[in-house]
N, C-alpha and C. Protein backbone atom coordinates (compact mmCIF):
# COMPACT_ATOMS: atom_id res chain seq x y z
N UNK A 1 139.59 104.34 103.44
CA UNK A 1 139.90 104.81 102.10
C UNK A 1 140.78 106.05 102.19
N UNK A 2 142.01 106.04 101.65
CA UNK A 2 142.72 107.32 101.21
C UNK A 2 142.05 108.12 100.12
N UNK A 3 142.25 109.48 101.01
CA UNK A 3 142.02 110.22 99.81
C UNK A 3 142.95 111.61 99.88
N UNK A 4 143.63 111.95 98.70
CA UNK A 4 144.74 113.10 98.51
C UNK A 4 144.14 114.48 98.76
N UNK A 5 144.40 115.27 99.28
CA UNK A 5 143.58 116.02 99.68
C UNK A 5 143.63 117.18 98.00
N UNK A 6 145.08 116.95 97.72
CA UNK A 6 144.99 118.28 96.26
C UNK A 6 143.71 117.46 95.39
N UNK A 7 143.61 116.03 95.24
CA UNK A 7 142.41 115.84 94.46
C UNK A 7 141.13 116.58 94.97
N UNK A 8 140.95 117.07 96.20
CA UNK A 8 139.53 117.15 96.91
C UNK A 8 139.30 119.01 96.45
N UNK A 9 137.78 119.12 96.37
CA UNK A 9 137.83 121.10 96.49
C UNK A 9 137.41 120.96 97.79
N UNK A 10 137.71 121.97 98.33
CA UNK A 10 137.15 122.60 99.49
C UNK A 10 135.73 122.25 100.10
N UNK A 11 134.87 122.10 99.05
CA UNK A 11 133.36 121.50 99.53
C UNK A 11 134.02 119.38 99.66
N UNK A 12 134.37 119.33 99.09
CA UNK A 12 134.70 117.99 99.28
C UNK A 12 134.91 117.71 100.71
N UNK A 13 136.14 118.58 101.04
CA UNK A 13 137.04 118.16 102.07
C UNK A 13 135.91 118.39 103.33
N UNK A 14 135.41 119.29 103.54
CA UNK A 14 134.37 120.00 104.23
C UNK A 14 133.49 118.85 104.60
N UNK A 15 132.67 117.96 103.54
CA UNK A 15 132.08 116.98 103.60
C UNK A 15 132.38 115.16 104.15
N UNK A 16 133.75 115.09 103.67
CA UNK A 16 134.45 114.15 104.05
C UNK A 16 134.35 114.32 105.57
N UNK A 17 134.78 115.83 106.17
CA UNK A 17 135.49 115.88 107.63
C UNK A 17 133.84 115.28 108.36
N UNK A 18 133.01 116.10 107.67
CA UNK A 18 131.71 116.18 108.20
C UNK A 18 130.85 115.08 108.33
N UNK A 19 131.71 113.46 106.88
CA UNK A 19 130.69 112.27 107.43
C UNK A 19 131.42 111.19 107.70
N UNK A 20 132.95 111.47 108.42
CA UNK A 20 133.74 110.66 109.11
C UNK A 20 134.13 111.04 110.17
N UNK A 21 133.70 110.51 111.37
CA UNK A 21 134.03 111.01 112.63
C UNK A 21 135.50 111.16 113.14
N UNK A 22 135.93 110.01 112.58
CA UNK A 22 137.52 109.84 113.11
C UNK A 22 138.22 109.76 112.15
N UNK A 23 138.28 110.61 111.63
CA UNK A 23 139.00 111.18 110.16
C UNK A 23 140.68 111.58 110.82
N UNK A 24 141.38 111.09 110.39
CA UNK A 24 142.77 111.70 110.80
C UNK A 24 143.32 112.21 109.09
N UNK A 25 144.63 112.91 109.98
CA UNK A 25 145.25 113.45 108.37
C UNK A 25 146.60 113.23 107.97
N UNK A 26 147.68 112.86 106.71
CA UNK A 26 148.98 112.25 107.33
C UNK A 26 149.45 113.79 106.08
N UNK A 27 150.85 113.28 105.98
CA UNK A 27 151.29 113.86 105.55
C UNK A 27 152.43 112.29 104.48
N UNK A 28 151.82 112.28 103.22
CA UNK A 28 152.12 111.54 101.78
C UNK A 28 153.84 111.58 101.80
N UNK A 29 154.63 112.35 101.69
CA UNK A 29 155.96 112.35 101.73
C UNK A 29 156.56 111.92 102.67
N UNK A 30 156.32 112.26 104.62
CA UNK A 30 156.62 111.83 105.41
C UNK A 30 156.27 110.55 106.13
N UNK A 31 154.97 110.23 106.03
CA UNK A 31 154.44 109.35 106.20
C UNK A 31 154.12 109.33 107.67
N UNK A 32 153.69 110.57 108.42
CA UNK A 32 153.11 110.83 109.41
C UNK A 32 151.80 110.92 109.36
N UNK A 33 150.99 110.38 110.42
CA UNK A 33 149.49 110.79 110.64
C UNK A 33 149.19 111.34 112.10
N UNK A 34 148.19 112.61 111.95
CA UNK A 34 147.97 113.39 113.16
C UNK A 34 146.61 113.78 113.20
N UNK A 35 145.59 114.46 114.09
CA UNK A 35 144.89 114.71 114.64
C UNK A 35 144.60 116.24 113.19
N UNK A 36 142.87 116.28 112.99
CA UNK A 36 143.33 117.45 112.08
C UNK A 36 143.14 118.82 112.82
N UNK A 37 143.42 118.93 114.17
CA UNK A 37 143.31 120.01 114.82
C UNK A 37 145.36 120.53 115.16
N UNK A 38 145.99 119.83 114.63
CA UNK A 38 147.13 119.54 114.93
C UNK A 38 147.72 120.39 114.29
N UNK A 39 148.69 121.50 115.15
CA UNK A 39 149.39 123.15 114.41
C UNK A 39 150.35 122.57 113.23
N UNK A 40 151.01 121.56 113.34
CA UNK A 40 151.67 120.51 112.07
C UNK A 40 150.96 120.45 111.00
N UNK A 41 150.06 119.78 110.92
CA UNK A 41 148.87 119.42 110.29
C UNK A 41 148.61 120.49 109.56
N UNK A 42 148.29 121.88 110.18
CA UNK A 42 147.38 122.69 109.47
C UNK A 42 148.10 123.18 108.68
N UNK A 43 149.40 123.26 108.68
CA UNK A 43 150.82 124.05 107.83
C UNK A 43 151.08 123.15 106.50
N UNK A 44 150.66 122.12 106.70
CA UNK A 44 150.93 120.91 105.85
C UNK A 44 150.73 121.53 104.44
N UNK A 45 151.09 121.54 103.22
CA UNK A 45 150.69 121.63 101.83
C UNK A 45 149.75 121.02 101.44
N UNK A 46 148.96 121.38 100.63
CA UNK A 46 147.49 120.64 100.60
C UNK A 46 148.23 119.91 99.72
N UNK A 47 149.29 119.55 98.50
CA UNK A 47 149.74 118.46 97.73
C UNK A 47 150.30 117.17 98.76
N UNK A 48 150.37 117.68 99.91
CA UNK A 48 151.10 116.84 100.46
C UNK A 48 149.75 116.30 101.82
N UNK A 49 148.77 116.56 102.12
CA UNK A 49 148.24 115.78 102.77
C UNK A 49 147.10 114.90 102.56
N UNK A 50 147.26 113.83 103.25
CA UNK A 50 146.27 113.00 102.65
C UNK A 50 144.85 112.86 104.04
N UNK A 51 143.80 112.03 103.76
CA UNK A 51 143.01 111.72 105.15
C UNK A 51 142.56 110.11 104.73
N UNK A 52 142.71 109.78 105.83
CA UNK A 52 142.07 108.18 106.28
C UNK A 52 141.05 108.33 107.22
N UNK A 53 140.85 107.03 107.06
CA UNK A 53 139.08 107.00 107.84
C UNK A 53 139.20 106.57 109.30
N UNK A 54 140.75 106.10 109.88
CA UNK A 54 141.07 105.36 111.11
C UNK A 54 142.45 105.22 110.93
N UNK A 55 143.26 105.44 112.25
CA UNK A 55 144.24 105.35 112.91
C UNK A 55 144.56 104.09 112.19
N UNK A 56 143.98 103.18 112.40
CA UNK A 56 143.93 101.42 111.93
C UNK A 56 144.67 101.54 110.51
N UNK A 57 143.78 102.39 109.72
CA UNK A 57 143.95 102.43 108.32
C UNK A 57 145.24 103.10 107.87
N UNK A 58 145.73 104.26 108.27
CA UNK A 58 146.63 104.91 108.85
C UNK A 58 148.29 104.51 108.94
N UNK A 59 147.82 103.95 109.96
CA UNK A 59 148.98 102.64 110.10
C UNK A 59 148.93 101.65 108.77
N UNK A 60 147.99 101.01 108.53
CA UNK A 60 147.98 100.03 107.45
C UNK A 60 148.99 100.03 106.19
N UNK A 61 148.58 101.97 106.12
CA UNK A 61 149.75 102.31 105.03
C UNK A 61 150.96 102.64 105.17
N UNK A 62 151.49 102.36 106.31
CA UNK A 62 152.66 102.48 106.79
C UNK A 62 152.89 104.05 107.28
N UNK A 63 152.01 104.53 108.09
CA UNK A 63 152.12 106.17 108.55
C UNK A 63 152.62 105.81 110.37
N UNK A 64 153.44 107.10 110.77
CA UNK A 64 153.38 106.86 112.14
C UNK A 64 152.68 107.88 113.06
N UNK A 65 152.44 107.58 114.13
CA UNK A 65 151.41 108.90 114.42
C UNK A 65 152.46 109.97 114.65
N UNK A 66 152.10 111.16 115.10
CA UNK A 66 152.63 112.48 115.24
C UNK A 66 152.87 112.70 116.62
N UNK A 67 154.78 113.36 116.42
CA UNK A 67 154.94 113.10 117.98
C UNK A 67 154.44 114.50 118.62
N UNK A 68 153.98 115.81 118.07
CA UNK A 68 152.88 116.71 118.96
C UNK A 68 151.79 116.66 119.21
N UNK A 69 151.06 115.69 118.37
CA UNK A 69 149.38 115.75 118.61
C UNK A 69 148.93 114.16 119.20
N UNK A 70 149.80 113.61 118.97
CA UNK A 70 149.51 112.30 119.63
C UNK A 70 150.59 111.45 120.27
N UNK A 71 151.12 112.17 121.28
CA UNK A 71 152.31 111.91 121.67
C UNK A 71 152.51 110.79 122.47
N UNK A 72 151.35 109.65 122.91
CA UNK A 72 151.11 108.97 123.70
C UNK A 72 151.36 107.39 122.67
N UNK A 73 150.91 107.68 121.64
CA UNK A 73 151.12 106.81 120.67
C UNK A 73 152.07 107.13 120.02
N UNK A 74 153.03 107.85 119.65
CA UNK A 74 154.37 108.27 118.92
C UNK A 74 154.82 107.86 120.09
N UNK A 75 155.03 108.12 121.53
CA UNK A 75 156.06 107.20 122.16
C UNK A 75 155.92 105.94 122.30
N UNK A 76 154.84 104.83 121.38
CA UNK A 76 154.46 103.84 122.07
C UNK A 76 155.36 103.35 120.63
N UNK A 77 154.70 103.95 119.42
CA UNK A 77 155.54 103.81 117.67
C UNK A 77 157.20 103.42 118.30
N UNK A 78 157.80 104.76 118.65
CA UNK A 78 158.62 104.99 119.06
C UNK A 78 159.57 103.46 119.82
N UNK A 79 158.92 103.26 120.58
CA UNK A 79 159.32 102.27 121.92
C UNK A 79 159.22 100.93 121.01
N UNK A 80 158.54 100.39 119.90
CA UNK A 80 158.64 99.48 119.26
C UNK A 80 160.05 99.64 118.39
N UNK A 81 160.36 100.68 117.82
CA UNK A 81 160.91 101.22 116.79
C UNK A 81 162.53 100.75 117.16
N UNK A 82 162.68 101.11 118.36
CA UNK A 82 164.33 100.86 119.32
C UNK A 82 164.67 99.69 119.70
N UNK A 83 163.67 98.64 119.46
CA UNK A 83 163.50 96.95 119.66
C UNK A 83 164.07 96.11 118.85
């Protein structure tokens, strides 16, 4: 499930992080998804980031991962991308 983070307060977001283990976070305009420990990530505008529940899901919506925090999979995005 997406959820926008400007819809969320602070106790929300707090709770979300707290009952999804593998919570990633993208960024709505770019359509990147990254790790939420990720120095990108944390700069992000709260209008502009969103969280999914899985990488899987992530992708689903057409996000690509992030080439600083998950650079193993952005070169793999990547390596499809030049095909």
């Amino acid at each position: 499930m997406i959820h926008h983070h400007r819809d969320l307060t602070d106790a929300d977001v707090f709770r979300l992080i707290r009952r999804t283990p593998a919570l990633v976070g993208g960024h709505c305009g770019y359509k990147i998804y990254g790790t939420l420990t990720c120095k990108g990530g944390k700069r992000m505008k709260r209008s502009n980031r969103v969280f999914f529940a899985s990488v899987q899901e992530a992708e689903a919506h057409g996000y690509r991962p992030c080439g600083n925090c998950m650079r193993d999979a952005y070169k793999a995005w990547k390596g499809k991308q030049t095909k």
